[in-house]
N, C-alpha and C. Protein backbone atom coordinates (compact mmCIF):
# COMPACT_ATOMS: atom_id res chain seq x y z
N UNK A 1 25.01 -1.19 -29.52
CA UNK A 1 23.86 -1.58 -30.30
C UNK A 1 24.36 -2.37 -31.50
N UNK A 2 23.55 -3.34 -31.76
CA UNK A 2 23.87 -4.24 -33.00
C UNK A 2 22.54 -3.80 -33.48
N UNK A 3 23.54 -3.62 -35.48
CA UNK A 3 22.83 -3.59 -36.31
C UNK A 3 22.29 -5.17 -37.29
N UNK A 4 21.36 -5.61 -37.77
CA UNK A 4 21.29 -6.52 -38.77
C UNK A 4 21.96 -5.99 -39.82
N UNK A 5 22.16 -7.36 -41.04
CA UNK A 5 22.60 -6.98 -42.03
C UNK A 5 21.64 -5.79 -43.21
N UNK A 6 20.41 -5.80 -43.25
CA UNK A 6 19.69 -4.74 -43.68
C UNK A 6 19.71 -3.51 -43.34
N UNK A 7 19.74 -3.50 -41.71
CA UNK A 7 20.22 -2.29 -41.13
C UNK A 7 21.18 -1.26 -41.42
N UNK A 8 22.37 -2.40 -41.03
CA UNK A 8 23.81 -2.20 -41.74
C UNK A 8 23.81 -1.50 -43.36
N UNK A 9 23.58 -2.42 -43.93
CA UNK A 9 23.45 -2.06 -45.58
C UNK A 9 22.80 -0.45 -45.84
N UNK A 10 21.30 -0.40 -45.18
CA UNK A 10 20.98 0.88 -44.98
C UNK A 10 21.73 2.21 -44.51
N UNK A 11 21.80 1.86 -43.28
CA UNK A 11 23.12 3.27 -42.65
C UNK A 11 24.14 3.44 -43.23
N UNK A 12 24.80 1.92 -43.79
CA UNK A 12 25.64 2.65 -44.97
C UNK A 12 25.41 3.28 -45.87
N UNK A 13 24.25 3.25 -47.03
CA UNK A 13 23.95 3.68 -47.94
C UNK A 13 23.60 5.15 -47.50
N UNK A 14 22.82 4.93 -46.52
CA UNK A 14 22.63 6.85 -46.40
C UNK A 14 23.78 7.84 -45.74
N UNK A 15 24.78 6.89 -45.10
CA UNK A 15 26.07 7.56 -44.72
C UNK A 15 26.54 8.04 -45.76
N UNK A 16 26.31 7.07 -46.85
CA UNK A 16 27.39 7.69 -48.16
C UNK A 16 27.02 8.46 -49.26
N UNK A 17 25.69 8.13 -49.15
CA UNK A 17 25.06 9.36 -50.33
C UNK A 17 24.23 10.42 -49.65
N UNK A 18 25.19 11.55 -49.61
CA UNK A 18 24.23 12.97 -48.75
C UNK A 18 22.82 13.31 -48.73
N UNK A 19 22.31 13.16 -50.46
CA UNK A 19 21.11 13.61 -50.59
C UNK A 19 20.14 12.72 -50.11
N UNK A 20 20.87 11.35 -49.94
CA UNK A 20 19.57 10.42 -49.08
C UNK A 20 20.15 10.97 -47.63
N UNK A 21 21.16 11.21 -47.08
CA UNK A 21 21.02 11.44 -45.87
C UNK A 21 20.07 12.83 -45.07
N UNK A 22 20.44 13.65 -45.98
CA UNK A 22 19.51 14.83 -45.81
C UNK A 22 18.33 14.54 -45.39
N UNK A 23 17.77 13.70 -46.75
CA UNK A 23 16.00 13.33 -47.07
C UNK A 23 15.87 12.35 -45.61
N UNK A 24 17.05 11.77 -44.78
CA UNK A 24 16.51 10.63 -43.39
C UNK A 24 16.66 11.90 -42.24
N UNK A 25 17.81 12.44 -42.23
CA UNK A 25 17.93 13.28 -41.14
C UNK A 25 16.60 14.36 -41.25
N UNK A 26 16.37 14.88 -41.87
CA UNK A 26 14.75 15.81 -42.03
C UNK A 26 13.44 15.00 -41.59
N UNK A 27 13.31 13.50 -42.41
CA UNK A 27 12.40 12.67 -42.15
C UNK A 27 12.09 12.25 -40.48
N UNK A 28 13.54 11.93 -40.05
CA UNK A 28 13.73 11.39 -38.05
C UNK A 28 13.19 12.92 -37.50
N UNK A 29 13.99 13.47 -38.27
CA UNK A 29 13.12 14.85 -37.02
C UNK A 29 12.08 15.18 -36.98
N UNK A 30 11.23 15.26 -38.41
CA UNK A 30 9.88 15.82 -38.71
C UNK A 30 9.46 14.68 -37.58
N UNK A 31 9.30 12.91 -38.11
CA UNK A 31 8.98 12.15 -37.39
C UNK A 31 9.22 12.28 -35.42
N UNK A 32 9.96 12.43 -35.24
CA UNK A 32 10.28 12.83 -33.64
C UNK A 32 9.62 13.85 -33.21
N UNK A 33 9.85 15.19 -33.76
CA UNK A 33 8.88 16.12 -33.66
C UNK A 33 7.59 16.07 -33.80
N UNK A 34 7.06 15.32 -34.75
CA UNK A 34 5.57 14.92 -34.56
C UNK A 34 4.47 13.83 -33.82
N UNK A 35 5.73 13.22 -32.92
CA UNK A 35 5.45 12.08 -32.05
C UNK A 35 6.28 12.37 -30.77
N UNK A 36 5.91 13.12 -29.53
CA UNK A 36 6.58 13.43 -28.64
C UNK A 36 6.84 11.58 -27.70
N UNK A 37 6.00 10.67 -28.27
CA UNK A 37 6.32 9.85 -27.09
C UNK A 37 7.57 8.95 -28.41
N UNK A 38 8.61 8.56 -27.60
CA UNK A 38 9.89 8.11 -28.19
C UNK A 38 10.21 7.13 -28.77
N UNK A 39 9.12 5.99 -28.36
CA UNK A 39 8.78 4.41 -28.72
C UNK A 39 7.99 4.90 -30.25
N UNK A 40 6.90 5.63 -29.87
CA UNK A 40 5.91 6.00 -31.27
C UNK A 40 6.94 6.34 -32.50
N UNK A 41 7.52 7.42 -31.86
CA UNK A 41 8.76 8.10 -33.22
C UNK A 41 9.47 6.73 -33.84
N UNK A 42 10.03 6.08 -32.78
CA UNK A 42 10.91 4.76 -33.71
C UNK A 42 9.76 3.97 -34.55
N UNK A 43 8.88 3.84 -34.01
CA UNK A 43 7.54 2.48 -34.63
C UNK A 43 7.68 3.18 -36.13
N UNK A 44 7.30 4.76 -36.21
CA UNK A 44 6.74 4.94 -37.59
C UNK A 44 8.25 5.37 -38.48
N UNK A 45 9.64 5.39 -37.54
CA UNK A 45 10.70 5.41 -38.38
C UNK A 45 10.98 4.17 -38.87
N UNK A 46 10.95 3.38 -38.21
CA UNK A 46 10.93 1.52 -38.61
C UNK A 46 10.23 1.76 -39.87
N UNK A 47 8.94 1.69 -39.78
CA UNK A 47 7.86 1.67 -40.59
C UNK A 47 8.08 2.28 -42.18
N UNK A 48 8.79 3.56 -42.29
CA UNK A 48 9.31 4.42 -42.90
C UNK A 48 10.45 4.05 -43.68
N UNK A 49 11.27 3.08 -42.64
CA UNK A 49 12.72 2.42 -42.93
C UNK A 49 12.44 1.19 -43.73
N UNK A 50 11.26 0.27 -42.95
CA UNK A 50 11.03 -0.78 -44.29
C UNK A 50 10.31 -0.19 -45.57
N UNK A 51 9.29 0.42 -45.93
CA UNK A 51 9.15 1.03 -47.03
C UNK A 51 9.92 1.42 -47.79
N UNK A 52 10.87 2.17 -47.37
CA UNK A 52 12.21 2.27 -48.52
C UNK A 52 12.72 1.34 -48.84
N UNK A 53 13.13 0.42 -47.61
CA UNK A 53 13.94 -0.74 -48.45
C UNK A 53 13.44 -1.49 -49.35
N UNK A 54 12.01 -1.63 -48.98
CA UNK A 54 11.51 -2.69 -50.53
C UNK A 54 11.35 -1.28 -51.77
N UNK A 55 11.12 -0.12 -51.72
CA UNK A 55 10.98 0.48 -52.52
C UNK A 55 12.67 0.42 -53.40
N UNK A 56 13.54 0.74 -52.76
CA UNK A 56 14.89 0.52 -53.24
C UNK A 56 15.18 -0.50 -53.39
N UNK A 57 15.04 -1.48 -53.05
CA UNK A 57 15.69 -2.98 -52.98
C UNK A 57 15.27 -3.29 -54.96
N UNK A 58 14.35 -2.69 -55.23
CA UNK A 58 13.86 -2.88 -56.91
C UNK A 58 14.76 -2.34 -57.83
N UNK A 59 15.85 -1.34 -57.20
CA UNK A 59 16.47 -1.02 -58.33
C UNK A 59 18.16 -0.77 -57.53
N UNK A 60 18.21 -1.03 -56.75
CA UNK A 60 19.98 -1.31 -56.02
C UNK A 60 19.90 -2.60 -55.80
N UNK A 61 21.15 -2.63 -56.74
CA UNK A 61 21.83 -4.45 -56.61
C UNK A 61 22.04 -5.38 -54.88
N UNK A 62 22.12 -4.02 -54.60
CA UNK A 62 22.53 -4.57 -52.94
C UNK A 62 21.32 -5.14 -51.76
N UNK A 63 20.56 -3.75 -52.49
CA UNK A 63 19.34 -4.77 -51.54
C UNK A 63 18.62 -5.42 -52.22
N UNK A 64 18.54 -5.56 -53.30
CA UNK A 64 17.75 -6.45 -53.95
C UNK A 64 18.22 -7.76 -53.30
N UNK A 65 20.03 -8.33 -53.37
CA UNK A 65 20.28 -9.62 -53.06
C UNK A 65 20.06 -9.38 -51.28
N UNK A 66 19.67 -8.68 -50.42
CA UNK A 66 19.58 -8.66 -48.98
C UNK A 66 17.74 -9.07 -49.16
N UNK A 67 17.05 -8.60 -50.02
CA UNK A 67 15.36 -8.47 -50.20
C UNK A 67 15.21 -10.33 -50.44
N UNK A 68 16.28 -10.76 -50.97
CA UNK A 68 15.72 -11.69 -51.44
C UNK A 68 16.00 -13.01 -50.22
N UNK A 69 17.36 -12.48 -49.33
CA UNK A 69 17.76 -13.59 -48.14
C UNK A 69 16.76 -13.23 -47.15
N UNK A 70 15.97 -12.21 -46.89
CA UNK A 70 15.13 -11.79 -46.00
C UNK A 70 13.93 -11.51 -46.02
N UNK A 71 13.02 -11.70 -45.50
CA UNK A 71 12.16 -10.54 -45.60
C UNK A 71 11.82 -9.82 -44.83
N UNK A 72 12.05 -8.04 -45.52
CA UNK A 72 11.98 -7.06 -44.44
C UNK A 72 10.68 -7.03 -43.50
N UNK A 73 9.28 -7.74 -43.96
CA UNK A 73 8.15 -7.58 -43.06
C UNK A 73 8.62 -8.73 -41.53
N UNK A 74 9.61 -9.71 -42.01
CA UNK A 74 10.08 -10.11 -41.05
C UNK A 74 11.29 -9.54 -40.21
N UNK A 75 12.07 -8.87 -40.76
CA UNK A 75 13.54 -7.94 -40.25
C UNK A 75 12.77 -7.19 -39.17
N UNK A 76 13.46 -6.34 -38.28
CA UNK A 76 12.88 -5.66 -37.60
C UNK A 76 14.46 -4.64 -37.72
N UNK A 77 13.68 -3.03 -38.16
CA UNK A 77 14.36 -2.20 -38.30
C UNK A 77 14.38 -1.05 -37.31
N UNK A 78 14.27 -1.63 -35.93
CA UNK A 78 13.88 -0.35 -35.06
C UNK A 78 15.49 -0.31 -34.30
N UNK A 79 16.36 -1.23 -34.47
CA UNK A 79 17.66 -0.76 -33.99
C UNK A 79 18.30 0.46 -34.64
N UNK A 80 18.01 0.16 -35.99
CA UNK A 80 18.18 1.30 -37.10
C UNK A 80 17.63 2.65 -37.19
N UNK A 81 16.01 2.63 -36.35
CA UNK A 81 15.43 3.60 -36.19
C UNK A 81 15.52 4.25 -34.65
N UNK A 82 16.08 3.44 -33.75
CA UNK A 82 16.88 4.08 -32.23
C UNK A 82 18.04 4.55 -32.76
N UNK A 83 19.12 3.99 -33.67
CA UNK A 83 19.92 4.87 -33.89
C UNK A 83 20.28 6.15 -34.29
N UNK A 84 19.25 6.23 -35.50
CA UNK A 84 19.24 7.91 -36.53
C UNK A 84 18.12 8.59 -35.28
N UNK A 85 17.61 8.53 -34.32
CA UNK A 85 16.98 8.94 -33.45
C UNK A 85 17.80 9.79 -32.06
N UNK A 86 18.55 8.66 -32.04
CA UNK A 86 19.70 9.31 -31.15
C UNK A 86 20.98 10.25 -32.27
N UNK A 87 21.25 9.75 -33.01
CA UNK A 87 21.97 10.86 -33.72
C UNK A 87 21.38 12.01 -34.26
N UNK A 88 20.28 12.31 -34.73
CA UNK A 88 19.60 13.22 -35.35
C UNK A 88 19.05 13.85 -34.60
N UNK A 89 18.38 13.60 -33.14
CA UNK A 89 17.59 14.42 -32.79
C UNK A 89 18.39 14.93 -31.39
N UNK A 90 17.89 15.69 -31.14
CA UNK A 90 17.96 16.46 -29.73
C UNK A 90 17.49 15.62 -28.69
N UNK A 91 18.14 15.12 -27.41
CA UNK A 91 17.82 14.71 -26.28
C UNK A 91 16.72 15.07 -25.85
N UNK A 92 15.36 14.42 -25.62
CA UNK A 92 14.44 14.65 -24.14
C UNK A 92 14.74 15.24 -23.13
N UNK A 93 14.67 16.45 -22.71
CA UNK A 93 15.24 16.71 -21.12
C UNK A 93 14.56 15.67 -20.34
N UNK A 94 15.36 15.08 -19.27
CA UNK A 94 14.89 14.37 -17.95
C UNK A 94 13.92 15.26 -17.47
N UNK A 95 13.16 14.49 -16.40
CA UNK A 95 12.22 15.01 -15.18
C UNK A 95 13.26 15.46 -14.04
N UNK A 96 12.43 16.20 -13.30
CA UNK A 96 13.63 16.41 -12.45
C UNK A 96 13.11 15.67 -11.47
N UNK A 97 13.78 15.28 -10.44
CA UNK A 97 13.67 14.26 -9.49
C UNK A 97 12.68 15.21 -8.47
N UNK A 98 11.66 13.77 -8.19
CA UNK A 98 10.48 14.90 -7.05
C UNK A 98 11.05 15.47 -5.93
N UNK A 99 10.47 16.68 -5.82
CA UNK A 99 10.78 17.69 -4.79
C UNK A 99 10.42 16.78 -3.38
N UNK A 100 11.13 17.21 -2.12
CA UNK A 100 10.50 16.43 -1.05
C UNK A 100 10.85 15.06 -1.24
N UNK A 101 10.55 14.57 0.09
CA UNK A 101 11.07 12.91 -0.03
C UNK A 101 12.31 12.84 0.85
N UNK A 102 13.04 11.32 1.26
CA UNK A 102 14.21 11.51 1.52
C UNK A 102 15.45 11.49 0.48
N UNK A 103 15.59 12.49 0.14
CA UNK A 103 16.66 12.63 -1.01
C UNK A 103 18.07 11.39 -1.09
N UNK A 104 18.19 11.29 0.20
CA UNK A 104 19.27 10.18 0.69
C UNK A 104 18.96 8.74 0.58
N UNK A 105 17.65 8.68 0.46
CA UNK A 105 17.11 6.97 0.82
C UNK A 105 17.62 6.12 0.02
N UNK A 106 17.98 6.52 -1.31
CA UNK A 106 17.96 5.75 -2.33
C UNK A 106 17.27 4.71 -2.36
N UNK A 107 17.64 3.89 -3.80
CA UNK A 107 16.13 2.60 -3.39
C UNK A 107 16.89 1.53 -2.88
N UNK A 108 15.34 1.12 -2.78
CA UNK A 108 15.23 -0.09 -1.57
C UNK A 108 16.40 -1.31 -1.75
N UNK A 109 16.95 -1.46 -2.69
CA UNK A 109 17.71 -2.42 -3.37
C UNK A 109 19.07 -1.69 -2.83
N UNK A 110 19.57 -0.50 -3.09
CA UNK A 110 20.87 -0.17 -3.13
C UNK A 110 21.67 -0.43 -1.94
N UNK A 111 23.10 -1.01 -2.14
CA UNK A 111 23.88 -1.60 -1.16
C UNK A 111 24.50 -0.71 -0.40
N UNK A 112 24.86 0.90 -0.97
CA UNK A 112 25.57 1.73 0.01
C UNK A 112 24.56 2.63 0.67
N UNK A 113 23.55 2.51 1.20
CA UNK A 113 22.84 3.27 2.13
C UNK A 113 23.70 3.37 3.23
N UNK A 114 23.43 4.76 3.72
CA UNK A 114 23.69 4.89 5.22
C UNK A 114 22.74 3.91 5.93
């Protein structure tokens, strides 16, 4: 996965200061936990992720000069928000594969069928 440079700048900043990491790792889960479908959870962590940055970008030197080469309503921060998603949260269990059927068939495409 590639991050943008906002992205980047972000995950660093909360890599390095705990008490913001705390306040994201609590936030992805509450958020995940309160949105069982997985696309929804990233939309409103994105969503969540640009709000901070313009909220911070007003008083850190760093994003202020990233606020000003970009704009975050144009950035798209959902690589950023698949990432702390997969690190923070607990895996989806899979479905289990339907009962019945020919278990062997594989699909129609695959080259090593019997």
């Amino acid at each position: 996965m590639s991050l943008n440079r906002i992205e980047l700048a972000l995950y660093d900043y909360v890599k390095t200061h705990p008490e913001e990491r705390q306040y994201w790792q609590d936030k992805v889960r509450a958020l995940a936990a309160d949105n069982p479908d997985p696309p929804g959870a990233t939309a409103r962590i994105d969503a969540e992720l640009r709000r901070y940055f313009r909220e911070r970008s007003s008083v850190l030197p760093e994003f202020n000069a990233l606020a000003r080469g970009a704009s975050p309503a144009g950035t798209s921060l959902r690589n950023l928000a698949e990432h702390l998603m997969r690190l923070w949260t607990e895996p989806k269990p899979r479905k289990p594969a339907p009962a019945g059927g020919d278990a062997g068939a594989g699909h129609p495409g695959d080259l090593n069928r019997a």
